[in-house]
C-alpha atoms as a PDB file:
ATOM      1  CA  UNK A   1      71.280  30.071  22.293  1.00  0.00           C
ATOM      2  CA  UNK A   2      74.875  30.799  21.307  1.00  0.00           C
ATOM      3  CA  UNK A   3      73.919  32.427  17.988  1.00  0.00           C
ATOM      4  CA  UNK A   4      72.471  34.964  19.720  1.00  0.00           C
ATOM      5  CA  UNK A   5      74.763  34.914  22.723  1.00  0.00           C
ATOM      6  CA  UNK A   6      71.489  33.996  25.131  1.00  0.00           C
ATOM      7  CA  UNK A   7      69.531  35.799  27.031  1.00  0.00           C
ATOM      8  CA  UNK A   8      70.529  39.846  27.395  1.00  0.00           C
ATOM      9  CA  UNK A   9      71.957  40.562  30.844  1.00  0.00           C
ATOM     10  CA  UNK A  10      70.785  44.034  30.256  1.00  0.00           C
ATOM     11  CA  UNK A  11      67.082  43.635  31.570  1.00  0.00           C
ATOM     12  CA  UNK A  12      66.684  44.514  35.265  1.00  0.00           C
ATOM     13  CA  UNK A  13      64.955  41.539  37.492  1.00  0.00           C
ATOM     14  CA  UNK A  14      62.347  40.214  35.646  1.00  0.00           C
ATOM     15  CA  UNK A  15      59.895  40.652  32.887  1.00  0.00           C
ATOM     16  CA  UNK A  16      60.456  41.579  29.770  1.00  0.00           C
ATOM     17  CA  UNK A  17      63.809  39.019  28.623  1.00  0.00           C
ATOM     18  CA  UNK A  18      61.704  35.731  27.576  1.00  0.00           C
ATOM     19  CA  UNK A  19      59.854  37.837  24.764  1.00  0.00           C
ATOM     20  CA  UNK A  20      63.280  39.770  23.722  1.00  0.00           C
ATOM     21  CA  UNK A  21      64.696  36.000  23.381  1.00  0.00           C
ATOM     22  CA  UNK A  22      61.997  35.115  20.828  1.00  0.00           C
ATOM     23  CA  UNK A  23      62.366  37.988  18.666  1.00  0.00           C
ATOM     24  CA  UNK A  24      65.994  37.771  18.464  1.00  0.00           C
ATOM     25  CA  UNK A  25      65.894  34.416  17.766  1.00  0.00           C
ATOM     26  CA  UNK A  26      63.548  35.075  15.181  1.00  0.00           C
ATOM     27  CA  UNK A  27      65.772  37.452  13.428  1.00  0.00           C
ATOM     28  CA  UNK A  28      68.172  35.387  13.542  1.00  0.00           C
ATOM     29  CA  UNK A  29      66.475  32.881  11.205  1.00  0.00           C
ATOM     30  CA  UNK A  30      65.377  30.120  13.840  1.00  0.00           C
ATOM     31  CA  UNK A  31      61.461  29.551  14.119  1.00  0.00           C
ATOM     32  CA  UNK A  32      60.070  27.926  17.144  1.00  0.00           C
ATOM     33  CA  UNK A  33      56.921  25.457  18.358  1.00  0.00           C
ATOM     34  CA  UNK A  34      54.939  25.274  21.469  1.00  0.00           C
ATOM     35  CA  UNK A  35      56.425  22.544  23.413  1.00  0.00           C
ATOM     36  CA  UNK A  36      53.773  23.142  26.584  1.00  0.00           C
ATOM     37  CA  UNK A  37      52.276  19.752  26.455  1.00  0.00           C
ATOM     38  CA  UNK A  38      56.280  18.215  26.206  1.00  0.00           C
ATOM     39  CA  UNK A  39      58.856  19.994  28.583  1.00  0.00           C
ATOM     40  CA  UNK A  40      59.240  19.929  31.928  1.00  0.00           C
ATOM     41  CA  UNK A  41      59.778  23.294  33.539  1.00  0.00           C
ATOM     42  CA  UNK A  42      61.011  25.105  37.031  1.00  0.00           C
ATOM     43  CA  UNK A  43      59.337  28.694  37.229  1.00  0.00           C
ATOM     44  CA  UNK A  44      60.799  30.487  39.615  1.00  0.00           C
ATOM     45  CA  UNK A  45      58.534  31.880  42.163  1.00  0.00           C
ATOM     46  CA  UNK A  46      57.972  35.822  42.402  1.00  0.00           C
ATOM     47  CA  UNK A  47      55.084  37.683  44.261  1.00  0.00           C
ATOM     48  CA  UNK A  48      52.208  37.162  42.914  1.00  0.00           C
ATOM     49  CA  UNK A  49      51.623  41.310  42.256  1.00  0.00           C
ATOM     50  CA  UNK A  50      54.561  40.944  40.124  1.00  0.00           C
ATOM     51  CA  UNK A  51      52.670  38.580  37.650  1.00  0.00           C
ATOM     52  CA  UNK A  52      51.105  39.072  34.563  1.00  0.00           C
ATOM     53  CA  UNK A  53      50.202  42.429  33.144  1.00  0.00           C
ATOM     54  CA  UNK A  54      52.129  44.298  36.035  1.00  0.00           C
ATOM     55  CA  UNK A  55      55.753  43.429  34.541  1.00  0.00           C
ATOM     56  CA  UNK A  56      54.899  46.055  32.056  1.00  0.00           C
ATOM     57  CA  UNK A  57      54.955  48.600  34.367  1.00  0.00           C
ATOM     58  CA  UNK A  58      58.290  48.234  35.492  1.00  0.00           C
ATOM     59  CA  UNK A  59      61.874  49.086  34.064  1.00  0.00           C
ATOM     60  CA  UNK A  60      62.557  46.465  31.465  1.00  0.00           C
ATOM     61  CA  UNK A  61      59.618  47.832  28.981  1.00  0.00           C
ATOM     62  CA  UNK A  62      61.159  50.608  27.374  1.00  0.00           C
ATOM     63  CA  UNK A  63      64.520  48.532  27.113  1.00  0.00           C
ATOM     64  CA  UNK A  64      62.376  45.638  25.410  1.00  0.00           C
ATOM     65  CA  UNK A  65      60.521  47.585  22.608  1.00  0.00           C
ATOM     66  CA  UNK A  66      63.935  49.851  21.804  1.00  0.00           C
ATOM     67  CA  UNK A  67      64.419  49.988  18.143  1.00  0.00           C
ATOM     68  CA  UNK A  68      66.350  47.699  15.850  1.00  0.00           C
ATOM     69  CA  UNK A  69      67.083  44.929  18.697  1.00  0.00           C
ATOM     70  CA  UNK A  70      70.046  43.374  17.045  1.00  0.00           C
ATOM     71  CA  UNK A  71      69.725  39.636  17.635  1.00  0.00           C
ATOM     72  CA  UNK A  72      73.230  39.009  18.838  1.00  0.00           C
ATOM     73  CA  UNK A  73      73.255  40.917  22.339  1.00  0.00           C
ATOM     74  CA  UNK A  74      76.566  42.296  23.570  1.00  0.00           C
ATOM     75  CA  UNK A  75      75.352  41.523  27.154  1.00  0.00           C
ATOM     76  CA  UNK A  76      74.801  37.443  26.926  1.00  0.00           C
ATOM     77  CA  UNK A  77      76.766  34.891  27.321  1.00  0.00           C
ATOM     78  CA  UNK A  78      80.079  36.481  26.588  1.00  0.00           C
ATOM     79  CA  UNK A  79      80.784  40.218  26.709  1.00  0.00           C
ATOM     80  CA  UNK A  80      81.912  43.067  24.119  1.00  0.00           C
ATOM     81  CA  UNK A  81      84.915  42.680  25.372  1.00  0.00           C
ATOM     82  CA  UNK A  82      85.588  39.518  25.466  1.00  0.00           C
ATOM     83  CA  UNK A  83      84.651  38.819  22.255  1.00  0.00           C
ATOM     84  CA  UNK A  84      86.816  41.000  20.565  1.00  0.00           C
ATOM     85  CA  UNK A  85      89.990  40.741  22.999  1.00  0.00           C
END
């Protein structure tokens, strides 16, 4: 998570971030496995009309399929700034 600085504070709400995690993660050389059957999650709970398919209505889309997603954000878990301060 800290190669990439984590997720990209960036995205709006919901939707859209867990997928822009994978592919920057990807890019940045690390490949994953399903671990469904193994972790223990907490979801947090959203109206159900916000589920599924609808999230791709909303703002985050156009931010997720941009062009040339770097996979270090500048938005993560530190800042432009403070990176370079």
């Amino acid at each position: 998570m800290e190669a990439i600085n984590g997720y990209d504070e960036n995205f709006v709400g919901w939707g859209g971030e867990d997928e822009d995690i994978s592919l920057r993660m990807v890019k940045a050389g690390y490949r994953g496995y399903s671990v469904i059957r193994e972790a223990k999650v907490l979801h947090l709970w959203h109206p159900k009309e916000l589920g599924g398919k609808h999230w791709k209505e909303g703002s985050n889309v156009d931010y997720l399929y941009r062009e040339n997603i770097p996979s270090f954000c500048e938005n993560g878990l530190t800042k432009k700034s403070s990176r370079y301060s």
